[in-house]
N, C-alpha and C. Protein backbone atom coordinates (compact mmCIF):
# COMPACT_ATOMS: atom_id res chain seq x y z
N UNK A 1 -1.75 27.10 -10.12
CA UNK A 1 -1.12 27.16 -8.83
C UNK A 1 -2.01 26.57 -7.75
N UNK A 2 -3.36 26.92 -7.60
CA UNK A 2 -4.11 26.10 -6.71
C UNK A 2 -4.05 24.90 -6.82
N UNK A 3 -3.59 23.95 -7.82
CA UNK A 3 -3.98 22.46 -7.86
C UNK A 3 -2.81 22.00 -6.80
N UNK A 4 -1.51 22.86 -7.33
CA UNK A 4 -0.57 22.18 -6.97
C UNK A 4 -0.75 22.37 -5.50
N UNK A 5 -1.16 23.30 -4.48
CA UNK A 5 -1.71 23.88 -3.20
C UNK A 5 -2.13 22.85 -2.23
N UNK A 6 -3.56 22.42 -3.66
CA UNK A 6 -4.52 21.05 -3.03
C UNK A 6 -3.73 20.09 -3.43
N UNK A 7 -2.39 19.64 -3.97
CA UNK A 7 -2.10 18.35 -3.91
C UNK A 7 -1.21 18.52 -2.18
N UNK A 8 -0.71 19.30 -2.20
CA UNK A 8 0.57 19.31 -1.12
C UNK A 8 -0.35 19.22 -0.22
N UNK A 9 -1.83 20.13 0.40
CA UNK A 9 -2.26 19.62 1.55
C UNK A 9 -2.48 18.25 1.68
N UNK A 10 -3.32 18.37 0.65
CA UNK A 10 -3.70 16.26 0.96
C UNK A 10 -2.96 15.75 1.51
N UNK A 11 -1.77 15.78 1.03
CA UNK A 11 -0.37 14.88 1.01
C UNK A 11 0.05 15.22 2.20
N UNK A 12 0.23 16.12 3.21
CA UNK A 12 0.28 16.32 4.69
C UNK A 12 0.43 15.81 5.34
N UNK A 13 -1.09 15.01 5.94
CA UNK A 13 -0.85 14.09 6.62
C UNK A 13 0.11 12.91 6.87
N UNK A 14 0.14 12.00 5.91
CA UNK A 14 0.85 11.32 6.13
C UNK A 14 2.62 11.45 5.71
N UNK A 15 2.95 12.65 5.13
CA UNK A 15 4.02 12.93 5.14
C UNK A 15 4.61 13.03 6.95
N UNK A 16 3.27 14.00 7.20
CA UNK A 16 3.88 14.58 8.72
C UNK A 16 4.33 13.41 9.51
N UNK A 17 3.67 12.29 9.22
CA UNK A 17 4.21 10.76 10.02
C UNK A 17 4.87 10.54 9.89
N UNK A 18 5.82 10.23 8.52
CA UNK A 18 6.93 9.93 8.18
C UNK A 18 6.72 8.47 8.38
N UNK A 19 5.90 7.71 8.07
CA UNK A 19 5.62 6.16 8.09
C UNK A 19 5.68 5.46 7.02
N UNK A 20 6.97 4.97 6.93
CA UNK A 20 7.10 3.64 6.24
C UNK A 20 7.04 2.61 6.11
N UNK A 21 6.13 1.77 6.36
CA UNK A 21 6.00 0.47 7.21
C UNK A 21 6.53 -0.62 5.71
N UNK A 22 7.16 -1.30 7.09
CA UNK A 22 7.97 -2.50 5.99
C UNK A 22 6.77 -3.76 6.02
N UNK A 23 6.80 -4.60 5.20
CA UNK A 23 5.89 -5.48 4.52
C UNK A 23 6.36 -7.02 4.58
N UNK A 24 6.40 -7.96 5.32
CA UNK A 24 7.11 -9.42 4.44
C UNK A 24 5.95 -10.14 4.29
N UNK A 25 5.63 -10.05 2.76
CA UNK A 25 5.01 -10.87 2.29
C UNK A 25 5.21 -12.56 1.72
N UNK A 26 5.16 -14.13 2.17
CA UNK A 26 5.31 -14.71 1.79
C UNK A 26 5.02 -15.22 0.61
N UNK A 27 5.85 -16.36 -0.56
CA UNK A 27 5.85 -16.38 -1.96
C UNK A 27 4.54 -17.31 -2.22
N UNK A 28 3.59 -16.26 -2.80
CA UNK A 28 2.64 -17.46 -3.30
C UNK A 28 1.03 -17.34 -1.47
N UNK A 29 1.23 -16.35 -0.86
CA UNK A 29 0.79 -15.68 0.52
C UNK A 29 0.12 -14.46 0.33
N UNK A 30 -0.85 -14.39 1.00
CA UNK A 30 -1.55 -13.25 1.10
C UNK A 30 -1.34 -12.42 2.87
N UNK A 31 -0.93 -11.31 2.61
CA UNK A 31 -1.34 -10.58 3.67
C UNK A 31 -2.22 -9.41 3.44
N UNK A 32 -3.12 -9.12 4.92
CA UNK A 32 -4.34 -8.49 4.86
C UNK A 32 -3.69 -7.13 5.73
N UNK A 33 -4.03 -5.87 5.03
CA UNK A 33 -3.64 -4.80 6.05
C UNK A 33 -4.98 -3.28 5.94
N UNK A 34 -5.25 -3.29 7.18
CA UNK A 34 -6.08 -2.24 7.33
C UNK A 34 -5.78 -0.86 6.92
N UNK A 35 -6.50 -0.40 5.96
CA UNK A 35 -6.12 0.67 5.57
C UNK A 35 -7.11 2.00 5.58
N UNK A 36 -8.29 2.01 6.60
CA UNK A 36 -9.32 2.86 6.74
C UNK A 36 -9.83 2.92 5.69
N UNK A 37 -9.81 4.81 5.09
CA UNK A 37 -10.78 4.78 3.70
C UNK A 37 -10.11 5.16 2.45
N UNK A 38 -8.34 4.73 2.96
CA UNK A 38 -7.84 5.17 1.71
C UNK A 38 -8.27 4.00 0.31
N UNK A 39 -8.07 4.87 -0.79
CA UNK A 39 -8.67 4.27 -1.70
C UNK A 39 -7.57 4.12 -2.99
N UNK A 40 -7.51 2.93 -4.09
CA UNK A 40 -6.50 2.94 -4.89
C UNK A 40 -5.16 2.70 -4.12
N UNK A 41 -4.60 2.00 -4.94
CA UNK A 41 -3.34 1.93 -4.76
C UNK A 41 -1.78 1.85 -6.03
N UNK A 42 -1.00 2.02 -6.09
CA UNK A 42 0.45 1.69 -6.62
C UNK A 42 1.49 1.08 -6.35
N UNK A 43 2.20 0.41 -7.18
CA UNK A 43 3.48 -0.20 -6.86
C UNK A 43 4.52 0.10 -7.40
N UNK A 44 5.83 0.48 -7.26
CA UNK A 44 6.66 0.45 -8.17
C UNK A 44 6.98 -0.15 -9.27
N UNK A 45 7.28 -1.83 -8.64
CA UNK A 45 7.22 -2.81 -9.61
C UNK A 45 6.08 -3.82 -9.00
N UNK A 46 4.69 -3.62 -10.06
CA UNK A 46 3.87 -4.64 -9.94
C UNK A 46 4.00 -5.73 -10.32
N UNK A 47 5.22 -6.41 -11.01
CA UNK A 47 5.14 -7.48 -11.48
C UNK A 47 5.34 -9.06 -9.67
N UNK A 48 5.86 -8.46 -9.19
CA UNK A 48 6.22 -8.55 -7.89
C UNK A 48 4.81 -9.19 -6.76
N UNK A 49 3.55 -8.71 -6.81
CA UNK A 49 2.85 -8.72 -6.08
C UNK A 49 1.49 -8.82 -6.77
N UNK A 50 0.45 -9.41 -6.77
CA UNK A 50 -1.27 -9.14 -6.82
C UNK A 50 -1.70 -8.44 -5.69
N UNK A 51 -2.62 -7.60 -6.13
CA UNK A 51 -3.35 -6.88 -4.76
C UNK A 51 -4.77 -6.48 -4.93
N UNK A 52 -5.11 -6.28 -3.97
CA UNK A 52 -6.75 -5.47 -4.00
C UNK A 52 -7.17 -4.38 -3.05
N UNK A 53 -8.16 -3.81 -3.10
CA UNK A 53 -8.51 -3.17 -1.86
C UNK A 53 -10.17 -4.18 -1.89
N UNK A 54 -10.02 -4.26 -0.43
CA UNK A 54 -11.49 -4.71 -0.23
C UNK A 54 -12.19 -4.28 1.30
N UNK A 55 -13.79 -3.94 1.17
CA UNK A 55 -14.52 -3.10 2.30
C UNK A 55 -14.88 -4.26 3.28
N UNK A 56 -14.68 -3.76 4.24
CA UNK A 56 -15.08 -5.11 5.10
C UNK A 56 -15.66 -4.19 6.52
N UNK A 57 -16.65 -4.18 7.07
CA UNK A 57 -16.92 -3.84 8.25
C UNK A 57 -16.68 -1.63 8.53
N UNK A 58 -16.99 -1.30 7.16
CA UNK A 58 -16.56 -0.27 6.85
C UNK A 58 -15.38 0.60 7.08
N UNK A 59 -14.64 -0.23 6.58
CA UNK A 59 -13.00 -0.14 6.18
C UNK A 59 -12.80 -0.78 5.14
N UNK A 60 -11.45 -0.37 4.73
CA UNK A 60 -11.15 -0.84 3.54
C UNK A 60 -9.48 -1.57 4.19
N UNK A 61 -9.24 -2.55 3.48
CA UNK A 61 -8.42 -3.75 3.20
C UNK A 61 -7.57 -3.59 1.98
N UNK A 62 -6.25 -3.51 2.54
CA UNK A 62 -4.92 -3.54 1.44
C UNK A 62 -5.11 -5.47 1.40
N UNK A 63 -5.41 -6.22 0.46
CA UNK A 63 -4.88 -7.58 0.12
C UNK A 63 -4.24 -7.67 -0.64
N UNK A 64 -2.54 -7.82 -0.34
CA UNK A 64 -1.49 -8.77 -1.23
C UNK A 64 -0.71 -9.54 -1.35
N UNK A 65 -0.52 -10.42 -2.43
CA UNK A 65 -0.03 -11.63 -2.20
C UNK A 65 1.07 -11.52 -3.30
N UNK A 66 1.73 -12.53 -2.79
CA UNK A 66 3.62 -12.35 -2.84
C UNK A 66 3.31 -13.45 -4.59
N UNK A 67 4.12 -12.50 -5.42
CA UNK A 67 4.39 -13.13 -6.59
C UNK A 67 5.41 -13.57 -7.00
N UNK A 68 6.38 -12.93 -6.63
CA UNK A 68 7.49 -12.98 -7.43
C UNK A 68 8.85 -12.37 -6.17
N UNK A 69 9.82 -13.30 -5.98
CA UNK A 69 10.65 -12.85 -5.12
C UNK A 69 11.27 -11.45 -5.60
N UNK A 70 11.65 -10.78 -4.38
CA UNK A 70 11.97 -9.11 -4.43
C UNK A 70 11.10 -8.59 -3.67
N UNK A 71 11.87 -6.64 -3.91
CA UNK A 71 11.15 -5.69 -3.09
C UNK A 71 10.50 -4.69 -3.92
N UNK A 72 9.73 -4.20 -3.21
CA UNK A 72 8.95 -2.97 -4.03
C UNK A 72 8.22 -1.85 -2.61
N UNK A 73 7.99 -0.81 -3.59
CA UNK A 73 7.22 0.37 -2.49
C UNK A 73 5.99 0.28 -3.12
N UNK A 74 5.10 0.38 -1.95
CA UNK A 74 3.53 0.88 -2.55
C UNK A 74 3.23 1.50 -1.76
N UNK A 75 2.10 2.42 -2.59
CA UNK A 75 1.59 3.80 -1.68
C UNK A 75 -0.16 3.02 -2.10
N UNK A 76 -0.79 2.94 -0.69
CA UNK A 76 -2.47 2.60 -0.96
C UNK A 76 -2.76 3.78 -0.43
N UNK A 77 -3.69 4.31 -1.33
CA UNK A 77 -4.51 5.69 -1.07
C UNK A 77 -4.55 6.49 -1.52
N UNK A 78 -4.07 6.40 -3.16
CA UNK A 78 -3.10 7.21 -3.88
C UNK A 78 -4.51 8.20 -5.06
N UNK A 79 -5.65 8.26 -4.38
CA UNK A 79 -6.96 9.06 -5.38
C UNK A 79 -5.99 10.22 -4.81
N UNK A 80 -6.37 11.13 -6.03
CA UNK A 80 -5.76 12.33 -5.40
C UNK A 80 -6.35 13.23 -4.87
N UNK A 81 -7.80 13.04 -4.33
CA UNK A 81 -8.38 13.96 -3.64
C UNK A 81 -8.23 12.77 -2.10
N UNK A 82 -7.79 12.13 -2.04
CA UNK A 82 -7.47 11.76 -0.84
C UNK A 82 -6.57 12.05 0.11
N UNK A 83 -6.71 12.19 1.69
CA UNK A 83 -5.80 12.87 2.55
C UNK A 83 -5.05 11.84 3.08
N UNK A 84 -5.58 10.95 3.04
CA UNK A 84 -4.80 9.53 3.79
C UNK A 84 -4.43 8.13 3.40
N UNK A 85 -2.98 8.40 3.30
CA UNK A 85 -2.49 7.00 2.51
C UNK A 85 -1.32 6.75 3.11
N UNK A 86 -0.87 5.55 2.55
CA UNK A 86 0.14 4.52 3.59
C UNK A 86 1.22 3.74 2.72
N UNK A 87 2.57 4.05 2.90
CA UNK A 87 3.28 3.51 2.22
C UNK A 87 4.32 2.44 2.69
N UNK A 88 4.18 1.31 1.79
CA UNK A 88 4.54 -0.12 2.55
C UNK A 88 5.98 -0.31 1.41
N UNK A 89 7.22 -0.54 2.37
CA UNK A 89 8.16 -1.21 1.84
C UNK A 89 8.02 -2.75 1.36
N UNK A 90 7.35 -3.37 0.71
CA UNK A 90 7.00 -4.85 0.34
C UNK A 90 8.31 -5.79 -0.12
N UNK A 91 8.52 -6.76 0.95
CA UNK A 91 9.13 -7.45 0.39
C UNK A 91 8.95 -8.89 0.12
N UNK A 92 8.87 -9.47 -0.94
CA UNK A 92 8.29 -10.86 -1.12
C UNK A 92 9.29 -11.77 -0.76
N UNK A 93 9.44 -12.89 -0.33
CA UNK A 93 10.24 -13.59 0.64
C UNK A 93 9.82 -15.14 0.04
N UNK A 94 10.76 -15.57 0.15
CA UNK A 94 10.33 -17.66 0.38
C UNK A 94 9.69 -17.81 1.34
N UNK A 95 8.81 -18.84 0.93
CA UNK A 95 8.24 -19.48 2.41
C UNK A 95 8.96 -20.56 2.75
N UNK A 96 9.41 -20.41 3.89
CA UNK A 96 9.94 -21.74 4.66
C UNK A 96 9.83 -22.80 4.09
N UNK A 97 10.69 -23.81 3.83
CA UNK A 97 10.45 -25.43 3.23
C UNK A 97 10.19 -26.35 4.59
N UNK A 98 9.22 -26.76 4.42
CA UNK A 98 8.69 -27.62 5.60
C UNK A 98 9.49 -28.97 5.75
């Protein structure tokens, strides 16, 4: 019973936001998104996207780049002793034909 206790607090925070932030990632594009010190991440469907986390200026960096047209959810921050994470509606998109 305690685990399940310490998962629900963690999870708190960013429930209490209710933040979904939507994502357009271009095909074959990288976008960079600040993500403090959450750590790890998931996708629904990874086939969709490459990603990383990377530290830069002591923060950490959601980097992903658009693979495969479609949508997906990801949650970055997903250690489970972590309190703060961020979940992005991703959608991979065409890039404009020049």
């Amino acid at each position: 019973m305690k685990r399940i206790a310490i998962v629900l607090l963690a999870a708190s925070p960013a429930l209490a936001d209710n933040a979904i932030t939507p994502l357009d990632v271009k095909l074959g594009k990288s976008v960079e998104v600040k993500v403090g010190y959450a750590r790890g991440y998931m996708c629904d469907d990874p086939t969709l996207v490459d990603a990383e986390l990377v530290t830069r200026e002591d923060a950490n960096w959601w980097v992903v780049t658009g693979k495969k047209l479609g949508k997906t959810q990801c949650k970055v921050g997903s250690a489970y002793d972590s309190p703060t994470y961020y979940v992005f509606d991703v959608r991979v998109i065409a890039a404009p034909k020049k």
